[in-house]
Every structure is written in structure tokens, then in C-alpha cells.
C-alpha atoms as a PDB file:
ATOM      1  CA  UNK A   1     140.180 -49.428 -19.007  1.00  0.00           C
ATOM      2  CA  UNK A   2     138.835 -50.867 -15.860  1.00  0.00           C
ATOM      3  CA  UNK A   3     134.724 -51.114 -14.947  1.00  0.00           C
ATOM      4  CA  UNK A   4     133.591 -48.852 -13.359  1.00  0.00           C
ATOM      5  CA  UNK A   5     130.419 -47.598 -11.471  1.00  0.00           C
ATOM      6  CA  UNK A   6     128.386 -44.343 -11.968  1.00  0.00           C
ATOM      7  CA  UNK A   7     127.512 -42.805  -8.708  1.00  0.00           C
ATOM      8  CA  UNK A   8     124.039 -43.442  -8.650  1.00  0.00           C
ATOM      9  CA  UNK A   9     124.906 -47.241  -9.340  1.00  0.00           C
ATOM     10  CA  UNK A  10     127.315 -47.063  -6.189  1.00  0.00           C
ATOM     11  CA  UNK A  11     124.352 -45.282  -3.720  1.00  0.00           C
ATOM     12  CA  UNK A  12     122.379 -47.508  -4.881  1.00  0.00           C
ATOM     13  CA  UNK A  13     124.554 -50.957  -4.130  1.00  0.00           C
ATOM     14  CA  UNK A  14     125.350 -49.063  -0.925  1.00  0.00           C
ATOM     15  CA  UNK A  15     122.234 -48.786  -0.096  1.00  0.00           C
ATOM     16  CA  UNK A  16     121.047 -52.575  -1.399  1.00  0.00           C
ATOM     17  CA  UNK A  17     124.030 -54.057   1.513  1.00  0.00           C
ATOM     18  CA  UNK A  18     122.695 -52.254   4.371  1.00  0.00           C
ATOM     19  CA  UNK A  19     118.666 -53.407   3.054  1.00  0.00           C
ATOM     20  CA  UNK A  20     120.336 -57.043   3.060  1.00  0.00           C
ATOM     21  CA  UNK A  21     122.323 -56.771   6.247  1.00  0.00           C
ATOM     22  CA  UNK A  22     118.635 -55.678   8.191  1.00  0.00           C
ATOM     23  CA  UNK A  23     116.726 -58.309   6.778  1.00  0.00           C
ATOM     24  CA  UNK A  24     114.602 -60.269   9.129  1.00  0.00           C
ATOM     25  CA  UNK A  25     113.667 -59.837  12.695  1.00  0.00           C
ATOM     26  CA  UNK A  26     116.045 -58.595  14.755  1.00  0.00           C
ATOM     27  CA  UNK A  27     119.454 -57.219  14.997  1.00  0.00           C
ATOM     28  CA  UNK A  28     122.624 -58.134  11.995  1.00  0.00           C
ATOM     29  CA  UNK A  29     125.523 -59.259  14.038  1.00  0.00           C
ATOM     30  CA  UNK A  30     129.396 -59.527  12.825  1.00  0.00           C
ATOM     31  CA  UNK A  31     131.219 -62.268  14.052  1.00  0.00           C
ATOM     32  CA  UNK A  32     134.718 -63.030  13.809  1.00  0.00           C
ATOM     33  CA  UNK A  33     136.554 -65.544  12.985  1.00  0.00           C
ATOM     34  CA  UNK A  34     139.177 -67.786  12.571  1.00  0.00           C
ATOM     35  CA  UNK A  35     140.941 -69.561   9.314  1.00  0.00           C
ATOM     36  CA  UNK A  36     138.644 -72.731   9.736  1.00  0.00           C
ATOM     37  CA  UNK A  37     135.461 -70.288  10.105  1.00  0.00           C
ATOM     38  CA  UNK A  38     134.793 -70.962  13.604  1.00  0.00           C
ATOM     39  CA  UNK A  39     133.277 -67.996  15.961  1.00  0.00           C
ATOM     40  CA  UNK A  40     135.965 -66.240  17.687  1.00  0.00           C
ATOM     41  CA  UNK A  41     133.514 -63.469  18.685  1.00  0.00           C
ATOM     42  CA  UNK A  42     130.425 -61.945  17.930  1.00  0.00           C
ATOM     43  CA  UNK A  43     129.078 -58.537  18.179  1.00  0.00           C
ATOM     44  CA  UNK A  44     125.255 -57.007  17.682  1.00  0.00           C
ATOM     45  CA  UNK A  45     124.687 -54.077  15.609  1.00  0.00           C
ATOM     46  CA  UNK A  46     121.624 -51.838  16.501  1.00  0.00           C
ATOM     47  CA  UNK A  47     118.857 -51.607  14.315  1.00  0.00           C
ATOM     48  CA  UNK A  48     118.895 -50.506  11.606  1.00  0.00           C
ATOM     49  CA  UNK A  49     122.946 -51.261  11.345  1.00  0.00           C
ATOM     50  CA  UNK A  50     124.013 -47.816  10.107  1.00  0.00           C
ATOM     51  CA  UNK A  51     123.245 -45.179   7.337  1.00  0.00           C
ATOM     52  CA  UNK A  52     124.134 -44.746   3.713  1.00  0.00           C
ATOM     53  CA  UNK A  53     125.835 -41.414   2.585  1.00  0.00           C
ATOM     54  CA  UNK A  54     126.388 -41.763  -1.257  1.00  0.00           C
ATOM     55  CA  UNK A  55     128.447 -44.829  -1.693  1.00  0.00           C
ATOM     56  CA  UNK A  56     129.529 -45.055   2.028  1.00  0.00           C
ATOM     57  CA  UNK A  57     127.753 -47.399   4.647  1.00  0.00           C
ATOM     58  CA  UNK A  58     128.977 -46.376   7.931  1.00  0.00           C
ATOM     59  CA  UNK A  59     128.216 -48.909  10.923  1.00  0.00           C
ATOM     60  CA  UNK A  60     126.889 -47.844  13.993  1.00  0.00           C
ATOM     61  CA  UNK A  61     129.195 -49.313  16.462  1.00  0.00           C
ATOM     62  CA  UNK A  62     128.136 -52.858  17.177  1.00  0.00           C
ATOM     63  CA  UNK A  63     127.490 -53.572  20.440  1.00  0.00           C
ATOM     64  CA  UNK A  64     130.989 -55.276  22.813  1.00  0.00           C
ATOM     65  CA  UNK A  65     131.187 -58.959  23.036  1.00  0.00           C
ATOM     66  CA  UNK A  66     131.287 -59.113  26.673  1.00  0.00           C
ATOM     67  CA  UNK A  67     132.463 -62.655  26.318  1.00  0.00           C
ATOM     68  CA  UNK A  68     134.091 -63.648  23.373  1.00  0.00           C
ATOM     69  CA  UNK A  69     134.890 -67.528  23.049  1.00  0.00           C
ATOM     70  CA  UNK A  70     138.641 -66.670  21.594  1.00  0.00           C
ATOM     71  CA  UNK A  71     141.095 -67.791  19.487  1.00  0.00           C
ATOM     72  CA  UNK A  72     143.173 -66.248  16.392  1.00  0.00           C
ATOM     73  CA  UNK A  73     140.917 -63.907  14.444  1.00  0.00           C
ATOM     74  CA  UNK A  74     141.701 -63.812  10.440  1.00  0.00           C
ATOM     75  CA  UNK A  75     138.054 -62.963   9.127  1.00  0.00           C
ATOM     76  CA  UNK A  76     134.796 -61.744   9.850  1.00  0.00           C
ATOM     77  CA  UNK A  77     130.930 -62.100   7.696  1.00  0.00           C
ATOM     78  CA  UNK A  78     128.058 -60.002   8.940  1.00  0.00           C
ATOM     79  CA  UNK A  79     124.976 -61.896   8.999  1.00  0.00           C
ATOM     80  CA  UNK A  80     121.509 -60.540   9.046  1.00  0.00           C
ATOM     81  CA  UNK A  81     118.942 -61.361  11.156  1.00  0.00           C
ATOM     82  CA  UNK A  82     117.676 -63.828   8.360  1.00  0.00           C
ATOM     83  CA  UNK A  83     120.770 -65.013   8.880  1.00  0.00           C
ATOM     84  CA  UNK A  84     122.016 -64.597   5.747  1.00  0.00           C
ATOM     85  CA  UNK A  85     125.854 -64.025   5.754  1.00  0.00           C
ATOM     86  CA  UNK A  86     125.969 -60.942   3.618  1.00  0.00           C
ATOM     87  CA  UNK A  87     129.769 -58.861   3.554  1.00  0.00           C
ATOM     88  CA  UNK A  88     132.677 -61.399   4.213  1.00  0.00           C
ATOM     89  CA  UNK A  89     136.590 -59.783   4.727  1.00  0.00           C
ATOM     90  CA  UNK A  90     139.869 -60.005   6.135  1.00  0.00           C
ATOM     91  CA  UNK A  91     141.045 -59.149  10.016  1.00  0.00           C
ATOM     92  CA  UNK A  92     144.328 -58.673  10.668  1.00  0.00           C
ATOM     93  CA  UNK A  93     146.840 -56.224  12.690  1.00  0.00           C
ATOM     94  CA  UNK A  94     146.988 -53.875   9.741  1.00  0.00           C
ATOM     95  CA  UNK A  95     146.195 -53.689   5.314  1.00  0.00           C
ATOM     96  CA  UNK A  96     143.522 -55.864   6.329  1.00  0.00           C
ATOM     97  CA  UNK A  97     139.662 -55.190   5.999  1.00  0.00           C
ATOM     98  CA  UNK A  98     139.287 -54.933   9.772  1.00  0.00           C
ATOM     99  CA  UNK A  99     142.165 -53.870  11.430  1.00  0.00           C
ATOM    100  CA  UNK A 100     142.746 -55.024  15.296  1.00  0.00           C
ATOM    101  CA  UNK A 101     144.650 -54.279  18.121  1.00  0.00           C
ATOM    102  CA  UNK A 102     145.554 -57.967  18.993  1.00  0.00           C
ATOM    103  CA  UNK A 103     144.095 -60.708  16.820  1.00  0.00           C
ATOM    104  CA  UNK A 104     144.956 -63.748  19.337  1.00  0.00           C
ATOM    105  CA  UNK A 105     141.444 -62.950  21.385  1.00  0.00           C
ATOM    106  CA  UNK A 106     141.776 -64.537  24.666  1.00  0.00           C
ATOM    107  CA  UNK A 107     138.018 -66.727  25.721  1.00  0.00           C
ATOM    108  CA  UNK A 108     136.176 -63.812  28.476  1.00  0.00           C
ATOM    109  CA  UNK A 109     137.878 -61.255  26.772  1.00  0.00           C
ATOM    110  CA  UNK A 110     135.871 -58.058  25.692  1.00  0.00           C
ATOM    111  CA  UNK A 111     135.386 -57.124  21.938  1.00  0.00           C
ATOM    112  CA  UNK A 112     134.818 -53.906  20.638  1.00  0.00           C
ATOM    113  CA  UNK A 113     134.317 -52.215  17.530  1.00  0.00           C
ATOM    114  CA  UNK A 114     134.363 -48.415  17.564  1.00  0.00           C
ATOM    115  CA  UNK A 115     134.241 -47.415  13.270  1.00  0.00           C
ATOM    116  CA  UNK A 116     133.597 -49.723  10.914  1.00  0.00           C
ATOM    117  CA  UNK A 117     132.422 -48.680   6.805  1.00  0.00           C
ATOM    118  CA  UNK A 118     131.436 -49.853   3.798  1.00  0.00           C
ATOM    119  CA  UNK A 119     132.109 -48.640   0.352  1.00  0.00           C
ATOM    120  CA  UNK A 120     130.568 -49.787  -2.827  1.00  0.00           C
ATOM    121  CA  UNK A 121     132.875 -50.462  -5.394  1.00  0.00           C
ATOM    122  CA  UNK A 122     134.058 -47.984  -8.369  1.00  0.00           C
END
């Protein structure tokens, strides 16, 4: 048998990311990047960065990277405002954490996130 989580253990992890993520002055940001952890583009969440519903954090769209510096996105880590690098994942076309259109981000080019969620682990 696997571990597992009761409910109120996942609201309450849930709930414990998004506290971390807002920590600190300011606004979290994500930022992508490549496989040798250099920015490829950052984006600002809003403040706070979303809302917990049970074991579900749900982003508020971050705001578009009107100028991203480019290269070939494989990851991203959301920082707080502490800067504190708090969720870390995969990017990729598709089965990935973050799934993107095109992951070879031209430098100027505009990045956008439109859904983006969090779930706390069974």
C-alpha cells in the first residue's frame, strides 16, 4: 500500500505552497528555464498568486513576459517575493508539468500563461 494523504492534510499543504509562494514584499514570479537553469523567461503573478479549493491551487494567470530573453525552455521554479524558489517542474511540448506551444522561445518574444494549478499530493 502506497502513503497517502487525508484530505484535510492535502488543503492544508495546498494551502502551506500558496502561503510560501506570497512570502515577502511583492509579487511571486515563475520563470522558465533552460537545462543549465538559466532564465529563459519570466512572468509576475498578481498578488496574492491564486486561491486554494481543497487540495487544488489554481494560479491566477501570471502576467506576459513582454520580452523574454529566449532560448530552449525544459523547466520552470516559482519564486516568492523572498525569493525563495518554492515549486520546481518540467516544461515541455506535452506529459510535462507545463505544457507549451513551442519550447525554443525566441529573445523579444511574448510569454504567456493562461491556466496553471497545483495539486497537493495523495
Amino acid at each position: 500500500m502506497s502513503v497517502t494523504h487525508h484530505a484535510n492534510t492535502r488543503n492544508a499543504i495546498a494551502d502551506a505552497v500558496l502561503a510560501e509562494i506570497d512570502t515577502g514584499a511583492g509579487n511571486a514570479t515563475i520563470e522558465l528555464r533552460d537545462a543549465g537553469n538559466t532564465e529563459v523567461s519570466t512572468l509576475t503573478f498578481s498578488d496574492p498568486a491564486g486561491t486554494v479549493g481543497g487540495a487544488i491551487l489554481t494560479f491566477t494567470p501570471p502576467a506576459n513576459d513582454t520580452s523574454a530573453t529566449g532560448g530552449t525552455v525544459t523547466k520552470f521554479a516559482i519564486i516568492s517575493p523572498a525569493l525563495t524558489e518554492c515549486v520546481y517542474g518540467s516544461v515541455g511540448l506535452s506529459g510535462e508539468d507545463i505544457n507549451m506551444s513551442a519550447v525554443v522561445i525566441t529573445a523579444g518574444w511574448t510569454i504567456s500563461i493562461t491556466a496553471l494549478t497545483y495539486t497537493a499530493p495523495l
